[in-house]
N, C-alpha and C. Protein backbone atom coordinates (compact mmCIF):
# COMPACT_ATOMS: atom_id res chain seq x y z
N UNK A 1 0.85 -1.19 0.00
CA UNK A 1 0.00 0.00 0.00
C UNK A 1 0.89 1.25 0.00
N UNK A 2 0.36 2.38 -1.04
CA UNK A 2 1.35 3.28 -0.99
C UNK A 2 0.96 4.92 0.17
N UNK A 3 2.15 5.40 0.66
CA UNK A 3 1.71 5.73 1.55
C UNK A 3 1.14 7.49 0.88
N UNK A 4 0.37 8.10 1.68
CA UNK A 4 -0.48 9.11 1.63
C UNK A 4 0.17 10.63 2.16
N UNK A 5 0.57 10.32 3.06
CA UNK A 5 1.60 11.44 3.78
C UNK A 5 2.47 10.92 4.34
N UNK A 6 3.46 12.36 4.76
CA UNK A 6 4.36 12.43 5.47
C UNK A 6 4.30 13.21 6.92
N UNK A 7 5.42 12.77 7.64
CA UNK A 7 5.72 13.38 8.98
C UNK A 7 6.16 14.49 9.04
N UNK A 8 6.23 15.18 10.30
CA UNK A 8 6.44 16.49 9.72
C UNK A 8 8.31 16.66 10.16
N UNK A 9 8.83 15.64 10.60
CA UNK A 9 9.97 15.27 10.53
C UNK A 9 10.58 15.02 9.15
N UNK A 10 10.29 14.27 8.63
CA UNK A 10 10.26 13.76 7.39
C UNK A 10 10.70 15.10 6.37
N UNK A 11 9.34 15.92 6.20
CA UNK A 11 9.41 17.28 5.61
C UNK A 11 10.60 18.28 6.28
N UNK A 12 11.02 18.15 7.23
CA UNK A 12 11.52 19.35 7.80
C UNK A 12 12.97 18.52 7.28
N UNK A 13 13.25 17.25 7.19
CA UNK A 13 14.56 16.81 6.65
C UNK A 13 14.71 17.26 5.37
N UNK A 14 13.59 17.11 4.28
CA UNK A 14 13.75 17.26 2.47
C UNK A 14 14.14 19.00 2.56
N UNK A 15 13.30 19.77 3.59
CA UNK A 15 13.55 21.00 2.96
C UNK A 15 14.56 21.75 4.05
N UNK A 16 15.50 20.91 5.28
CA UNK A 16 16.52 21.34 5.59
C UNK A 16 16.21 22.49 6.72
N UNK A 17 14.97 22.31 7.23
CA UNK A 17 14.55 23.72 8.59
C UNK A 17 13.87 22.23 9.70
N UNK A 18 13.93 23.23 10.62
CA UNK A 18 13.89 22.62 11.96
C UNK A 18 12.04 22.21 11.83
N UNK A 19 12.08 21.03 12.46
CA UNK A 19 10.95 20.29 12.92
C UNK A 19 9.45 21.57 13.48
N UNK A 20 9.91 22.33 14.42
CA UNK A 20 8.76 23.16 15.33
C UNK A 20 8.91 24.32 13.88
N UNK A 21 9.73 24.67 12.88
CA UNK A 21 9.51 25.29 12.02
C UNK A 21 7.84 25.29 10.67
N UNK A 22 8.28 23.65 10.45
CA UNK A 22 7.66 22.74 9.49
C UNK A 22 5.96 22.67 10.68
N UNK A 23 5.74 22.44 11.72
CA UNK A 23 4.96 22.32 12.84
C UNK A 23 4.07 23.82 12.38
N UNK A 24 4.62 24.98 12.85
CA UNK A 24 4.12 26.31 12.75
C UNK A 24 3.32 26.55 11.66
N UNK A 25 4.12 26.03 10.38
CA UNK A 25 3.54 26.11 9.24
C UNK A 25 2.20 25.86 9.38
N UNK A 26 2.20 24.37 9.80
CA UNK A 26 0.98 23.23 9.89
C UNK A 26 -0.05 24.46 10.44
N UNK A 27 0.17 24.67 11.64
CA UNK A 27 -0.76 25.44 12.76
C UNK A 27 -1.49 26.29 11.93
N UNK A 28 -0.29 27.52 11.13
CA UNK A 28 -0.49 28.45 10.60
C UNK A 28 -1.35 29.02 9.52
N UNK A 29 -1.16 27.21 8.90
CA UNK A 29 -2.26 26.85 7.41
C UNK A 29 -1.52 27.35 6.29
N UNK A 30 -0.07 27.89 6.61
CA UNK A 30 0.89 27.52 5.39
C UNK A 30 1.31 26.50 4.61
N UNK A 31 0.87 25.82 5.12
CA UNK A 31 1.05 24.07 4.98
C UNK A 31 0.37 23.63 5.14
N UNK A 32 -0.71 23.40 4.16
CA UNK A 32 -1.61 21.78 4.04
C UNK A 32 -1.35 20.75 4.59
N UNK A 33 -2.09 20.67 5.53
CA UNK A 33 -1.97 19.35 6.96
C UNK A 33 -2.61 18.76 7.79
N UNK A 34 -2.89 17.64 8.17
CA UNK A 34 -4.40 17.42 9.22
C UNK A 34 -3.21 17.02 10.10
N UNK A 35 -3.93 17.24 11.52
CA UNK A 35 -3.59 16.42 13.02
C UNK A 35 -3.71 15.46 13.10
N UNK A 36 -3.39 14.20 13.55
CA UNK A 36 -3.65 12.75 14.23
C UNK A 36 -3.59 13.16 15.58
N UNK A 37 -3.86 13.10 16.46
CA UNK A 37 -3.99 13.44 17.97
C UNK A 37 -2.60 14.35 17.62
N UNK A 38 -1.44 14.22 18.38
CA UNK A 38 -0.44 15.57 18.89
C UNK A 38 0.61 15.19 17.48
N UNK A 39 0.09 14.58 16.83
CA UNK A 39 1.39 14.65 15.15
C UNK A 39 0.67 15.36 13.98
N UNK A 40 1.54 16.03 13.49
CA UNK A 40 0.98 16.97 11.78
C UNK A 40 1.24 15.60 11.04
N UNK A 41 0.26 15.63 9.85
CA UNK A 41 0.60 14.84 8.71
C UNK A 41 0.46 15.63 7.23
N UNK A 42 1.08 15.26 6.56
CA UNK A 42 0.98 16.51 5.43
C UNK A 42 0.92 15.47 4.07
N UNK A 43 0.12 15.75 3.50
CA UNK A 43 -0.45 15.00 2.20
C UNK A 43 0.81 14.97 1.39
N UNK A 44 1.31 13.99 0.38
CA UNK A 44 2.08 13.98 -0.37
C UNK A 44 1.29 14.99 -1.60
N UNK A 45 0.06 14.96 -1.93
CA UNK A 45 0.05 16.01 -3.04
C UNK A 45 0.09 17.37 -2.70
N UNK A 46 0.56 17.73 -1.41
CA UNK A 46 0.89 19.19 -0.77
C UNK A 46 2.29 19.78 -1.50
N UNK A 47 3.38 18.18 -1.05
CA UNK A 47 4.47 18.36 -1.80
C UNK A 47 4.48 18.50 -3.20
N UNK A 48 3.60 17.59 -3.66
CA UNK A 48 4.06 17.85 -5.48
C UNK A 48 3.63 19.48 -6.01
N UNK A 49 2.58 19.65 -5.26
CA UNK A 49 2.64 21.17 -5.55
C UNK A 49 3.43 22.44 -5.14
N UNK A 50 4.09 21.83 -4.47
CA UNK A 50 5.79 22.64 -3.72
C UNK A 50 6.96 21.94 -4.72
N UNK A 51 6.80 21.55 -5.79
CA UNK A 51 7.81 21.00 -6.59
C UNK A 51 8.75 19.86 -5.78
N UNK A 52 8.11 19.30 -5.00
CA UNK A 52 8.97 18.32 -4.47
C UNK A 52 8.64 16.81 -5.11
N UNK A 53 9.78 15.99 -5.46
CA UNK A 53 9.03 14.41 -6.00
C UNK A 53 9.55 13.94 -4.74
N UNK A 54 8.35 12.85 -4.84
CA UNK A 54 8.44 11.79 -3.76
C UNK A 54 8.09 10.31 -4.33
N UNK A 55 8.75 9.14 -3.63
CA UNK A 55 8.80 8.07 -4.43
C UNK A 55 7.79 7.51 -3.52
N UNK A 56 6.78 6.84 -3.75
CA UNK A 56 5.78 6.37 -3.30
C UNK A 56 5.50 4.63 -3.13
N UNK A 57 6.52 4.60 -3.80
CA UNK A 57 7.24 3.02 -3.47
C UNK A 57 6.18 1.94 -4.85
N UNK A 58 5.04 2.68 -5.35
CA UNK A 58 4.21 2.16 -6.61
C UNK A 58 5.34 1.45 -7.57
């Protein structure tokens, strides 16, 4: 199964800024993101529209 999102760890590694940075975003609604209880998750088609590829393992 291929996966849907990412962590917001994850993101804060590809684009090289700190974790509570990538977080703020989330809060802020700069970043397309739902909550799971206390974790951001951020849609992989958030990234493709930030020009980022991601391998989805398909």
């Amino acid at each position: 199964m291929a996966r849907k999102f990412i962590t917001t760890k994850e993101f804060a590694e590809m684009y090289g800024v700190k974790i509570g940075t990538v977080q703020a975003w989330c809060r802020n609604k700069r970043l397309k993101a739902i909550k799971l209880g206390k974790e951001w998750r951020i849609p992989l088609s958030e990234l493709e529209k930030l020009g980022i590829k991601i391998d989805t393992g398909k």
